[in-house]
Structure formats: C-alpha cells, structure tokens
C-alpha atoms as a PDB file:
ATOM      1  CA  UNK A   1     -43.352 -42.779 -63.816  1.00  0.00           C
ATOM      2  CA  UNK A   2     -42.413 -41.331 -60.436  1.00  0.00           C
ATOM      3  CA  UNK A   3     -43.859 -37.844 -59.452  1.00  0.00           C
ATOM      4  CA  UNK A   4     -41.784 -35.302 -59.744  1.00  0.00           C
ATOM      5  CA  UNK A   5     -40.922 -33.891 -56.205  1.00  0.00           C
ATOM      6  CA  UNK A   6     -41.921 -37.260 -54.393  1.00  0.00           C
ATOM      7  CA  UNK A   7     -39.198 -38.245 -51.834  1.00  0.00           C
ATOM      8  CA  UNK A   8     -40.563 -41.812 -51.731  1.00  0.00           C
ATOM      9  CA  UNK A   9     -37.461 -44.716 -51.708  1.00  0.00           C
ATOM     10  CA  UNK A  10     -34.897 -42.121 -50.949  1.00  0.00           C
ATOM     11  CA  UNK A  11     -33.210 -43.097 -47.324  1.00  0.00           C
ATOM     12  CA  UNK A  12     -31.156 -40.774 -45.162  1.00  0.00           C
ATOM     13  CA  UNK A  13     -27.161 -40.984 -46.139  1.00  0.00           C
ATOM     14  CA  UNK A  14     -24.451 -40.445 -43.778  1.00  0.00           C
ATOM     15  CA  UNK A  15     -21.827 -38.616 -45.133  1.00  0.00           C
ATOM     16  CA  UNK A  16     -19.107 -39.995 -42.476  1.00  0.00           C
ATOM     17  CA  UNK A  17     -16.057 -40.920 -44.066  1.00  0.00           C
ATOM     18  CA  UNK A  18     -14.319 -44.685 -43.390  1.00  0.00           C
ATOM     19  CA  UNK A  19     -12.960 -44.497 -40.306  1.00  0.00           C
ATOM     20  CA  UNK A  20     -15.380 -41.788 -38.218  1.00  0.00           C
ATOM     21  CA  UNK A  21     -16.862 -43.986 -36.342  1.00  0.00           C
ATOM     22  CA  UNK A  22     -13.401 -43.495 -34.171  1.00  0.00           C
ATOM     23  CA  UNK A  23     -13.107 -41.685 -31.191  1.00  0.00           C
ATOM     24  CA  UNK A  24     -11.399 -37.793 -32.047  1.00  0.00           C
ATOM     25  CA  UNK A  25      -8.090 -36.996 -30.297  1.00  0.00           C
ATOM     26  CA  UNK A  26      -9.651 -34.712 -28.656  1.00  0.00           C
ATOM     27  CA  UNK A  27     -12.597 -37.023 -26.954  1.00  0.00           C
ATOM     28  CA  UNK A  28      -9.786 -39.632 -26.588  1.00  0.00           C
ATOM     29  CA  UNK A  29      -7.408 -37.273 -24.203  1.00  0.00           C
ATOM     30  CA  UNK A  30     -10.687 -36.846 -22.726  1.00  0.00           C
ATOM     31  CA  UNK A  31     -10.735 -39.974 -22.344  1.00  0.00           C
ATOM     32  CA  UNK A  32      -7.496 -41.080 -20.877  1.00  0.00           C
ATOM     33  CA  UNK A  33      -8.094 -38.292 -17.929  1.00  0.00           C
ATOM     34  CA  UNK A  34     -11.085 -39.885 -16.856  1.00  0.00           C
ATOM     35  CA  UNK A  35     -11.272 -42.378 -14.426  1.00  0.00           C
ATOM     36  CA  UNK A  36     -10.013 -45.877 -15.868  1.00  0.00           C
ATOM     37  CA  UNK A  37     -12.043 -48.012 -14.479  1.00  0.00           C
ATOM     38  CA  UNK A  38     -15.000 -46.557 -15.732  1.00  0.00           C
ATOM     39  CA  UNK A  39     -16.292 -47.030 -19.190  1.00  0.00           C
ATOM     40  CA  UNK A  40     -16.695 -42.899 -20.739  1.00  0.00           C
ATOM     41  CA  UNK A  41     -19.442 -41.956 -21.992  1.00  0.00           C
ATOM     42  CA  UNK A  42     -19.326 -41.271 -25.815  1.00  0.00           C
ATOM     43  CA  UNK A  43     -18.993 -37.433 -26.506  1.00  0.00           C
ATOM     44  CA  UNK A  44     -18.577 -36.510 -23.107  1.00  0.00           C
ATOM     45  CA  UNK A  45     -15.481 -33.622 -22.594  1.00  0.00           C
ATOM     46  CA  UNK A  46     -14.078 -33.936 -19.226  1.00  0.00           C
ATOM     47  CA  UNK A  47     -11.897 -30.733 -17.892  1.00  0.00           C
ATOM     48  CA  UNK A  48      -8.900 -31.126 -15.915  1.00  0.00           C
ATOM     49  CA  UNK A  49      -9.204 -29.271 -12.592  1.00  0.00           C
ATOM     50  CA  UNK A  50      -6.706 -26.103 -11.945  1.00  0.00           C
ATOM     51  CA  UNK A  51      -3.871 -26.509 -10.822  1.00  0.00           C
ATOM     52  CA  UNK A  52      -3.259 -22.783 -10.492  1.00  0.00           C
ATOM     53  CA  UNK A  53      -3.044 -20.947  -6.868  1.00  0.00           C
ATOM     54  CA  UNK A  54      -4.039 -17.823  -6.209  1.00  0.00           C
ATOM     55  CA  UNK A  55      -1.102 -15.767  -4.500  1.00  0.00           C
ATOM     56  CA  UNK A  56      -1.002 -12.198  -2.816  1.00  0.00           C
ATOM     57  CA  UNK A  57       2.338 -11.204  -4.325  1.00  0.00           C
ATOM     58  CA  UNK A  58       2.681  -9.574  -6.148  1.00  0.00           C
ATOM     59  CA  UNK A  59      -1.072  -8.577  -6.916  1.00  0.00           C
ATOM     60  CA  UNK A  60      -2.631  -9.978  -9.825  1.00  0.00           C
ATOM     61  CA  UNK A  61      -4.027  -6.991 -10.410  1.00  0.00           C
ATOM     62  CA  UNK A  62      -1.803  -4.748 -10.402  1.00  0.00           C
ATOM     63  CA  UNK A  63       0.455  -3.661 -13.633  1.00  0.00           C
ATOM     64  CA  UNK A  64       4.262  -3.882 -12.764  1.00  0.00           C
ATOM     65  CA  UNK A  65       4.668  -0.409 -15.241  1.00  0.00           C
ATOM     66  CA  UNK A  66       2.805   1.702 -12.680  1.00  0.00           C
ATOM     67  CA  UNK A  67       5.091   0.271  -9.390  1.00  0.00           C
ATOM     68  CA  UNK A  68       8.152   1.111 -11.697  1.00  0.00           C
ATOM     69  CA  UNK A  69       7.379   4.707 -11.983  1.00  0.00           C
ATOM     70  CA  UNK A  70       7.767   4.905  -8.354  1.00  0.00           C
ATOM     71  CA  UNK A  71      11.528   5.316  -7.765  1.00  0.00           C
ATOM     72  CA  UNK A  72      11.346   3.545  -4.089  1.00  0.00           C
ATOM     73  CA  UNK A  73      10.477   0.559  -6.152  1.00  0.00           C
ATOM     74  CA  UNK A  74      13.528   0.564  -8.108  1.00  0.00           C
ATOM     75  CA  UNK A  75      16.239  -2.649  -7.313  1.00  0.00           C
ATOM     76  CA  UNK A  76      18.250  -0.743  -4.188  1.00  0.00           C
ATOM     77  CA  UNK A  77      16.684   2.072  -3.520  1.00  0.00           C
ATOM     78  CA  UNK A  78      14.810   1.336  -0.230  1.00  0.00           C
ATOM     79  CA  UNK A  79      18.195  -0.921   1.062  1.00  0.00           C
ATOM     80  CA  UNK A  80      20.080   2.199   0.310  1.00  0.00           C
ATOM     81  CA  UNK A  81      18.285   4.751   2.335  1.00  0.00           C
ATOM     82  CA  UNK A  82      18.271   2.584   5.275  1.00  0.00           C
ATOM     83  CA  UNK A  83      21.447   2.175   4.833  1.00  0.00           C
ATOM     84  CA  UNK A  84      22.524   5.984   5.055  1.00  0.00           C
ATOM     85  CA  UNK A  85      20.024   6.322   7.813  1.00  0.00           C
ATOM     86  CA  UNK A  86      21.634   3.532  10.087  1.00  0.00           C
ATOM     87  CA  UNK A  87      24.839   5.267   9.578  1.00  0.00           C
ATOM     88  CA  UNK A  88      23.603   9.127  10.709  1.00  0.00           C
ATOM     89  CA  UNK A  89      22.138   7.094  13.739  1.00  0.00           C
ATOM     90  CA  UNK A  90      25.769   5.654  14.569  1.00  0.00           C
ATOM     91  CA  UNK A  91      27.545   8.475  13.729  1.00  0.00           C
ATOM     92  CA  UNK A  92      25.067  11.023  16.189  1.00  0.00           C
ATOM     93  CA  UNK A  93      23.292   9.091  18.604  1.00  0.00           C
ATOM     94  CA  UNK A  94      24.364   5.258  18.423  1.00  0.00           C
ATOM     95  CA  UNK A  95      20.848   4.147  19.604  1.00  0.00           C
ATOM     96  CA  UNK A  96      19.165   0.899  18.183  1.00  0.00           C
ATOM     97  CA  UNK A  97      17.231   0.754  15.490  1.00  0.00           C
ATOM     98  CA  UNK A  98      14.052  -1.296  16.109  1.00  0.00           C
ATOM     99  CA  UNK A  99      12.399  -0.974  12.475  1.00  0.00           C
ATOM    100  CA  UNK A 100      11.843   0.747   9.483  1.00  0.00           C
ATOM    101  CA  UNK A 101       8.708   1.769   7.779  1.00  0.00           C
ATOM    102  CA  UNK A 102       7.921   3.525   4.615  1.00  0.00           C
ATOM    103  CA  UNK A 103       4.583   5.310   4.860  1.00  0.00           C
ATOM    104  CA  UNK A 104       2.386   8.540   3.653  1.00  0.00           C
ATOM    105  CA  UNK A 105       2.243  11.356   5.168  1.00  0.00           C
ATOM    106  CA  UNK A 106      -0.354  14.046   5.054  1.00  0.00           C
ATOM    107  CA  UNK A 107       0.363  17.588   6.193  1.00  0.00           C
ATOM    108  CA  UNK A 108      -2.404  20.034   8.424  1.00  0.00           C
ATOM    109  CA  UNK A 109      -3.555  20.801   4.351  1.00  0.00           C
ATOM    110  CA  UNK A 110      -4.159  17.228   3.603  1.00  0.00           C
ATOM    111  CA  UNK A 111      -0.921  17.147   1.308  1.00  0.00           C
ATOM    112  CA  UNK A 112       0.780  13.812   0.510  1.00  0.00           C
ATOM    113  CA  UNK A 113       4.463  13.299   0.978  1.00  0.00           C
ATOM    114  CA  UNK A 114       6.428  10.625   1.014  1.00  0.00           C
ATOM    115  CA  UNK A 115       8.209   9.416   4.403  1.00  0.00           C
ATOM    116  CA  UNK A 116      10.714   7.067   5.705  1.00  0.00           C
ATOM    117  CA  UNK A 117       9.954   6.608   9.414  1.00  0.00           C
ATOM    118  CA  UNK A 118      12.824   5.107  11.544  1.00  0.00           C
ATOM    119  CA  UNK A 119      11.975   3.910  15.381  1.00  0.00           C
ATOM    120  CA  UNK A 120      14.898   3.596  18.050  1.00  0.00           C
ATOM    121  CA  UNK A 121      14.925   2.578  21.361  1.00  0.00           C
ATOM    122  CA  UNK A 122      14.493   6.764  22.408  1.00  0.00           C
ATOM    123  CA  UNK A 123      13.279   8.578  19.148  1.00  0.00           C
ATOM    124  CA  UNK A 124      10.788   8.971  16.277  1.00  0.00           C
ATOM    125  CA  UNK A 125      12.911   9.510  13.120  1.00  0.00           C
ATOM    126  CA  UNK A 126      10.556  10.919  10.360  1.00  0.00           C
ATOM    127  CA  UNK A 127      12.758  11.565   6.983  1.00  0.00           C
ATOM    128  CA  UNK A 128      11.995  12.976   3.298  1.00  0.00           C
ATOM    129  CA  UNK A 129      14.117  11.113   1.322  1.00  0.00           C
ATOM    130  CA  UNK A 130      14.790  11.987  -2.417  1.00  0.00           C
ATOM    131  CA  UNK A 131      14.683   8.514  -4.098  1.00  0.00           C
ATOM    132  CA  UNK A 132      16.001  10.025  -7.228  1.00  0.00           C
ATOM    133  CA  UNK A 133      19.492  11.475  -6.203  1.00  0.00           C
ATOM    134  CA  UNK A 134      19.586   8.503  -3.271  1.00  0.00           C
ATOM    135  CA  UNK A 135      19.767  11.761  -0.362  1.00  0.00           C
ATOM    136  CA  UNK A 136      18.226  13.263   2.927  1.00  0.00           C
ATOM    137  CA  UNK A 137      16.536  15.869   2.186  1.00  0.00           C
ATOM    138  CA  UNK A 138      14.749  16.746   5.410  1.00  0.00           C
ATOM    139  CA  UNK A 139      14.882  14.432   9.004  1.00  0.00           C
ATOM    140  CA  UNK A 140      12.867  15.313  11.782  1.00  0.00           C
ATOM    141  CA  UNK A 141      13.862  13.678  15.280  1.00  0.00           C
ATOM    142  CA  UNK A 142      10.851  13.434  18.148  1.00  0.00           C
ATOM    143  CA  UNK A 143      11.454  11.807  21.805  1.00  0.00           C
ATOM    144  CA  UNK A 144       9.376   9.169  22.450  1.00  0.00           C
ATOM    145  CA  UNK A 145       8.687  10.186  25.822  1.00  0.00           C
ATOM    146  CA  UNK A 146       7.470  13.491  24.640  1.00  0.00           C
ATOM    147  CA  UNK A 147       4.659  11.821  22.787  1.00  0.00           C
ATOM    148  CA  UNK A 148       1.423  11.180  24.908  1.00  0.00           C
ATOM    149  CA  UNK A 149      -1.268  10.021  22.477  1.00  0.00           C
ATOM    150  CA  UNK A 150      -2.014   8.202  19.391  1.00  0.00           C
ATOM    151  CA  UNK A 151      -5.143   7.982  17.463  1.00  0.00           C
ATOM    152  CA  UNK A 152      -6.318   5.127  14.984  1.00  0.00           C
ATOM    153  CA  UNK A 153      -9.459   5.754  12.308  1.00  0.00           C
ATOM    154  CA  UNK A 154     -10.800   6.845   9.691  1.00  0.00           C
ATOM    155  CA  UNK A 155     -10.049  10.240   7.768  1.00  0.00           C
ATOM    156  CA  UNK A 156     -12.971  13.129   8.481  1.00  0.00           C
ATOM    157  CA  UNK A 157     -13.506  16.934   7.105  1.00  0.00           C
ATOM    158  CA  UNK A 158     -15.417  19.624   8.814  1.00  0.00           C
ATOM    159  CA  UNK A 159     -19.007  19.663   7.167  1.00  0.00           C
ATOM    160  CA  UNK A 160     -18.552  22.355   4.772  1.00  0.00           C
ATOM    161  CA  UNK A 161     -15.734  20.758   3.658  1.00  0.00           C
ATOM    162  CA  UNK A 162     -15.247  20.236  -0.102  1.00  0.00           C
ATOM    163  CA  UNK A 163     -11.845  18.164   0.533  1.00  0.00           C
ATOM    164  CA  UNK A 164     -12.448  14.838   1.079  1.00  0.00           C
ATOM    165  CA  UNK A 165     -10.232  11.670   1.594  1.00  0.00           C
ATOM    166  CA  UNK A 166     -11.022   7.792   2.018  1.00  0.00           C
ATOM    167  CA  UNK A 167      -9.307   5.396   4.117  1.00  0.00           C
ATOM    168  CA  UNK A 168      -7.879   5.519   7.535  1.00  0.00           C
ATOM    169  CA  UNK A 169      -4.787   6.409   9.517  1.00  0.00           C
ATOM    170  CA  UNK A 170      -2.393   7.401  12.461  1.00  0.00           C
ATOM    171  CA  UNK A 171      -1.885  10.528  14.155  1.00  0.00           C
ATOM    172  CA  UNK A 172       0.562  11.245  16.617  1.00  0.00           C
ATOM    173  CA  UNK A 173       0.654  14.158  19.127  1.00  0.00           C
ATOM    174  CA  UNK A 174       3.565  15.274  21.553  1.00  0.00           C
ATOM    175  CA  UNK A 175       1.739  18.521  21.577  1.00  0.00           C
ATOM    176  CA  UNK A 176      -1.509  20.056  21.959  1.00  0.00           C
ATOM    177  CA  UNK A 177      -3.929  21.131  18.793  1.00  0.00           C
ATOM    178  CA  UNK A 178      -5.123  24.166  20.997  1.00  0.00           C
ATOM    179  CA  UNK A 179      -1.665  25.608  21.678  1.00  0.00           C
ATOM    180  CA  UNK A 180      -0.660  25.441  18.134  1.00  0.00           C
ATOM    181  CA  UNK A 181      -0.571  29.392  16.681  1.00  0.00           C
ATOM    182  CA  UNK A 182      -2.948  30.673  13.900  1.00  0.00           C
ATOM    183  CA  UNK A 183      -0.340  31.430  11.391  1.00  0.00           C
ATOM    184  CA  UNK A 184       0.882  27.633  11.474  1.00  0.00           C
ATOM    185  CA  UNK A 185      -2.525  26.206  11.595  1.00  0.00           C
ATOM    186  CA  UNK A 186      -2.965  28.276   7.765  1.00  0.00           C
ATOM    187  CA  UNK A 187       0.746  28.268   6.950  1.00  0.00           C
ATOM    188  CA  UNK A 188       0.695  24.473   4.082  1.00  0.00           C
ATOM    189  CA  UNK A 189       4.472  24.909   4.078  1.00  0.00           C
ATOM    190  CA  UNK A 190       4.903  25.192   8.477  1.00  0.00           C
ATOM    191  CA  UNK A 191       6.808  22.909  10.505  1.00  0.00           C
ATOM    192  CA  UNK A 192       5.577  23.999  13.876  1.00  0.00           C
ATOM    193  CA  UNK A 193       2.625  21.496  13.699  1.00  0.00           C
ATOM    194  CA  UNK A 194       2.747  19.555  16.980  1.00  0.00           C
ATOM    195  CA  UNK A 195       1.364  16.372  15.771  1.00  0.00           C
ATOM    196  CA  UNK A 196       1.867  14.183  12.288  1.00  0.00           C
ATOM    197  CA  UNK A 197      -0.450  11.736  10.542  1.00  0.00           C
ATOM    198  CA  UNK A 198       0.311   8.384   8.505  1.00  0.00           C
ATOM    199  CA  UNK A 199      -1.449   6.252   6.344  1.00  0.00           C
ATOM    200  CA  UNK A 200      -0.444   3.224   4.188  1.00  0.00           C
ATOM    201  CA  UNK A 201       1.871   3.807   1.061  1.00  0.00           C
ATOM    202  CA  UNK A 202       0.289   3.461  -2.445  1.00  0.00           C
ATOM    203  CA  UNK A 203       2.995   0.792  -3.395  1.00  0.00           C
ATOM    204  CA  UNK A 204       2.057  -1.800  -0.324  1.00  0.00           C
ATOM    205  CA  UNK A 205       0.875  -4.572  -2.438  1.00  0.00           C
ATOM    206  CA  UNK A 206       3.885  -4.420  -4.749  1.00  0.00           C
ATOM    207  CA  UNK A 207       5.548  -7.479  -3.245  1.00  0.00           C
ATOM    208  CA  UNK A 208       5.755  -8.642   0.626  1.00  0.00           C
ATOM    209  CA  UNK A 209       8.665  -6.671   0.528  1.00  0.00           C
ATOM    210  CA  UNK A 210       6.917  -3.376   0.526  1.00  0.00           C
ATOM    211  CA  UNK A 211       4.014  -4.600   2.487  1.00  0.00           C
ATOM    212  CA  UNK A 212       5.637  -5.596   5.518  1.00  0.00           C
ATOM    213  CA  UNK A 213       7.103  -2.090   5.643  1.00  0.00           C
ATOM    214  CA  UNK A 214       4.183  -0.240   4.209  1.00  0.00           C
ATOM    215  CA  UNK A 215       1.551  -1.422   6.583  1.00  0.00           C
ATOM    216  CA  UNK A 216       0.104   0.797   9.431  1.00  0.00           C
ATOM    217  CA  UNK A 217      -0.652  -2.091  11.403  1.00  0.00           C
ATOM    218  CA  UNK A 218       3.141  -3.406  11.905  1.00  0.00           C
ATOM    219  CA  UNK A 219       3.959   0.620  12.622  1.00  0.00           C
ATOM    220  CA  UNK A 220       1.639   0.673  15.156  1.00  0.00           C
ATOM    221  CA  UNK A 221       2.766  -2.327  16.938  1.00  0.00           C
ATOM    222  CA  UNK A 222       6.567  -1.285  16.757  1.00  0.00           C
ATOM    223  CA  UNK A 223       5.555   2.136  17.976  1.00  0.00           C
ATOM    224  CA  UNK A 224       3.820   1.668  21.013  1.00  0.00           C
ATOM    225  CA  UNK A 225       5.336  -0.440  22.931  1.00  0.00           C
ATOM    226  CA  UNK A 226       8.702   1.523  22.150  1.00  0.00           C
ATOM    227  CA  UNK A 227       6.767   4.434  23.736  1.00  0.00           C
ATOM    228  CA  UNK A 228       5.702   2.682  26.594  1.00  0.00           C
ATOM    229  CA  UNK A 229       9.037   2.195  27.118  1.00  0.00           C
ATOM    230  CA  UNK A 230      10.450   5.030  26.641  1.00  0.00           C
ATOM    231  CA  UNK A 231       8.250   7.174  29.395  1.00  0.00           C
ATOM    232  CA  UNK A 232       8.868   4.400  31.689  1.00  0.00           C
ATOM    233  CA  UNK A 233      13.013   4.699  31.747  1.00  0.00           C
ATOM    234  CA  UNK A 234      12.574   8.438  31.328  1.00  0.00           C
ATOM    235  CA  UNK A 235      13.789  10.304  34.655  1.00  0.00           C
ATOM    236  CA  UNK A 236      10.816  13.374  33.885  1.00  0.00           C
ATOM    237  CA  UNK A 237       7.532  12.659  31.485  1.00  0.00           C
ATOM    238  CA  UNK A 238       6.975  16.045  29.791  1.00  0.00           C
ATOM    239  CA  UNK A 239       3.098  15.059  30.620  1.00  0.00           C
ATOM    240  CA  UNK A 240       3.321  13.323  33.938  1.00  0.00           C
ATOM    241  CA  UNK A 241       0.575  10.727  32.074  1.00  0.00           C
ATOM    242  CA  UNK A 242       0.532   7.495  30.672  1.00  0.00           C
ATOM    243  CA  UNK A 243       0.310   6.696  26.196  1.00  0.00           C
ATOM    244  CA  UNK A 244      -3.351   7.053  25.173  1.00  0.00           C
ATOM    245  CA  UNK A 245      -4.021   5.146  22.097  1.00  0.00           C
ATOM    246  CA  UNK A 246      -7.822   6.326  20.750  1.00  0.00           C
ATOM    247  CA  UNK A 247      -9.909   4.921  18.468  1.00  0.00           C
ATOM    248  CA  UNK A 248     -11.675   8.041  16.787  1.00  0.00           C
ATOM    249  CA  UNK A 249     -12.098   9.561  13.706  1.00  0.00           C
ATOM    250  CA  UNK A 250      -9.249  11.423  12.756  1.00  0.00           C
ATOM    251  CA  UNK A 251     -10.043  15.031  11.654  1.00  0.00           C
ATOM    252  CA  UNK A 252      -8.302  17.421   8.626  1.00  0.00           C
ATOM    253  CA  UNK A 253      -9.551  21.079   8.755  1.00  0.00           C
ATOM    254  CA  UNK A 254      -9.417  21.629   5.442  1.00  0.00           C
ATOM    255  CA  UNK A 255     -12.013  23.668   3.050  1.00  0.00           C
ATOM    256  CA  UNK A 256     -11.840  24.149  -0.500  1.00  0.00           C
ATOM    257  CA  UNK A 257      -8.679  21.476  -0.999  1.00  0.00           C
ATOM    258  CA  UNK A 258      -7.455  22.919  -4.099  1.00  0.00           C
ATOM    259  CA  UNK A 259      -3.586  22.497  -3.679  1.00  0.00           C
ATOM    260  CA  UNK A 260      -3.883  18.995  -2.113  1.00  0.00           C
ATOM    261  CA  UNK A 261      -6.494  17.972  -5.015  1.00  0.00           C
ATOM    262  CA  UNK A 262      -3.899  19.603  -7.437  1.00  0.00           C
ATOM    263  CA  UNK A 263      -0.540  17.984  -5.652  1.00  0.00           C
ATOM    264  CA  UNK A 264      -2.247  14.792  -4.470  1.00  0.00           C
ATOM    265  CA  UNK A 265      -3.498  13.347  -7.888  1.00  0.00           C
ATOM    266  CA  UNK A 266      -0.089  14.497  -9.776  1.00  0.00           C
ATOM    267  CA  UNK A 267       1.302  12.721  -6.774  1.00  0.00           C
ATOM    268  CA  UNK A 268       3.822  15.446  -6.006  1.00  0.00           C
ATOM    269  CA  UNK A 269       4.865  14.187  -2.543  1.00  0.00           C
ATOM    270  CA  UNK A 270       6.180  11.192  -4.189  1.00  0.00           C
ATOM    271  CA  UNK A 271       9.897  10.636  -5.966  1.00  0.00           C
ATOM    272  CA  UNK A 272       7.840   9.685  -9.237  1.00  0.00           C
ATOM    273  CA  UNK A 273       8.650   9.272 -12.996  1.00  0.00           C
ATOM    274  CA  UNK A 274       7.437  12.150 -14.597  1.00  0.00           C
ATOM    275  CA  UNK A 275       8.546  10.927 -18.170  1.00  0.00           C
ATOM    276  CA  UNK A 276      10.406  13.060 -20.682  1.00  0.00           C
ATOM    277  CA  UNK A 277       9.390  16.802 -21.199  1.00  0.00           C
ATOM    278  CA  UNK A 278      10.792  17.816 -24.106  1.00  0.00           C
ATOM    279  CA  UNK A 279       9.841  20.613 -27.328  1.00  0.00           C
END
C-alpha cells in the first residue's frame, strides 16, 4: 500500500490540447514581418515601426472646440475683413497693400484687444474689427514716416507692480513717452497714446493659415523695411533721424492690474463665444 500523500510515480502532464504545439496567429503575423531570411525565434513579438509623422498643423495639442469659440476662426471671417479693408483703401487712398496681420494688442493699462493691422506702401492701418457682425468698428491710420523707433522684447512692470504678463512683443513710437499728458497716461479708455504695442494672437497655432499672419516675426519684417522706405521718399522726416529698431525690455506702467486681470482672462478684447445666457 502506497502512503497516503506520497507523490512518487506521478509525472508532470501537459494540459496542451492537439494541435498547440502550432505557432498562434498572433506570433505568426509576427512572424511574417520579420525578416525572411532569418529563422524567428519562437515566442518572440516583433513591432512594426511607426509610420506616423509628427506635423505642426494644426497642433496636436490643441482642442479644435476652443479655436471655434473664436469668431476670426470661423470659415470666412478673416477673407472677409480683408476684403472690406482693401476696398476702404481703394476707395480713400488707392495705395498698395503689402500685407496683412492679425495680432494682440495691449493698451497703456495692459488691456487685450483684438487687431487687424494692414501695411501700405505710406501707412500703418491698425483696425478693431467686430468678427461677429463682419464690421469696422474703429481704424486708426499712422504715416510711416512719422514713426522713428521700434522696440523688440520681453514684457516688464515697474517693481511694485502686482500686474504681470509673460512673453514678448513690439512697440511702436511716432511720438515721445515724455510729451504724452497725465490725464492720457491714467485715462484706460484714451486714444492720445503716441505709441502702440503687439504681441502674437492666441489662435497662431490653429493652422498655417493663422500663423503666417499671427506671427510677430513676419510683422516685423514687413514693417521695417516699409518704414525705411517710407522716410527715404518722404520730402520732410517729422524727426530729421533714421528707424531705430531696439532690443530692450519693453515696459507697462501698470500697478494693481485689476481691470486687465478682470478683461484679459474673460478675454474681452476678443470677438469670442460667450455661449447662451439665458433664465
């Protein structure tokens, strides 16, 4: 009698079924991929390499919902203000259009509104354009020979400053800072600023659409060369001097920053979706 509990003459059973001993489909495709005139080694996987490329447009990362809210991205929109631009310019002045640009701009109080900026052979076209009812709403005209600098950096605040802002920009100046009055300098709604400052518009990497005319850089190298120009056919420089293009930082005397913190992150400078408000 065999102890009870003794494993002695039992042997190890597969429990493969007839037919196992046969590759899987799966190791079989893996397989076929493989090189053929090499012999695979059982059980190994091989993975096929990508075949995917990585593109810039649109961005991969970002969500075509939030571009749509934006009404400059809407099918038309953009073709139709240039469009009604190009015809004010040959109904008033008939000069030639060298480019447009859509681009940011940000007010003496560090607002954000959103700007269409035209460049002709003689003037700096900068227009607020309502996206939603397809209209001018505001277009202000400054000679290029009347502008004599042009500065290129990064945004900075006085040091008590509790507005802040990242990134860089473009200011222009056909006036001076020092002759500008006090009640302009504190006025957020004035118009009597004699200078204006750009940066890059928040739907740029939408499609290469948008981000050939959203781009500081291709502003930039429109701009000055049309100012150049422009002082050197003009009969009398309002400055008797020469373009200076700076690199500096550029600054925004602003303090507390409430409005703009209140205006910029509900983006009110923009023609924006709001969605339905309703009781």
């Amino acid at each position: 009698m065999s102890m009870i509990g003794s494993f002695e003459g039992f042997q190890p059973v597969s429990l493969k079924q007839e037919g196992d001993d046969q590759p899987s489909e799966t190791d079989q495709l893996s397989m076929e991929e493989g090189d053929p005139g090499k012999d695979p080694a059982p059980g190994q996987i091989s993975r096929q390499p990508s075949v995917t490329e990585s593109t810039l447009y649109p961005n991969p990362y970002h969500r075509p919902y939030i571009s749509r809210k934006y009404f400059v991205t809407r099918p038309g929109a953009i073709e139709t203000a240039m469009e009604d631009l190009r015809g004010h310019i040959a109904k008033t002045s008939g000069e030639t259009i060298q480019g447009f640009w859509l681009l940011t701009e940000i007010d003496h109080w560090n607002n954000e509104k959103e700007k269409i900026l035209l460049v002709t052979d003689k003037t700096l076209l900068i227009c607020k354009y309502d996206f939603i009812m397809l209209s001018c709403v505001q277009l202000q005209q400054i000679p290029l020979s009347a502008i004599y600098r042009i500065c290129l950096g990064k945004f900075a605040f006085p040091g008590m400053s509790l507005d802040k802002r990242q990134g860089e920009g473009l200011r222009i100046y056909w006036g001076s800072p020092e002759q500008q009055s006090l009640l302009s300098r504190w006025n957020p709604w004035s118009t009597k600023v004699p200078y204006t400052t750009f940066t890059e518009h928040p739907m740029r990497y939408t499609s290469e659409k948008f981000l050939k005319i959203c781009k500081l850089s291709e502003f930039t190298s429109k701009l000055v060369p049309a100012i150049q120009n422009a002082l050197k056919s003009s009969s009398v420089s309002g400055n008797g001097k020469g373009l200076m293009v700076l690199t500096e930082p550029i600054l925004i005397e602003t303090y507390m920053g409430l409005m703009s913190f209140i205006g910029n992150s509900n983006k009110l400078g923009y023609s924006l979706a709001r969605g339905s408000i309703g009781f």
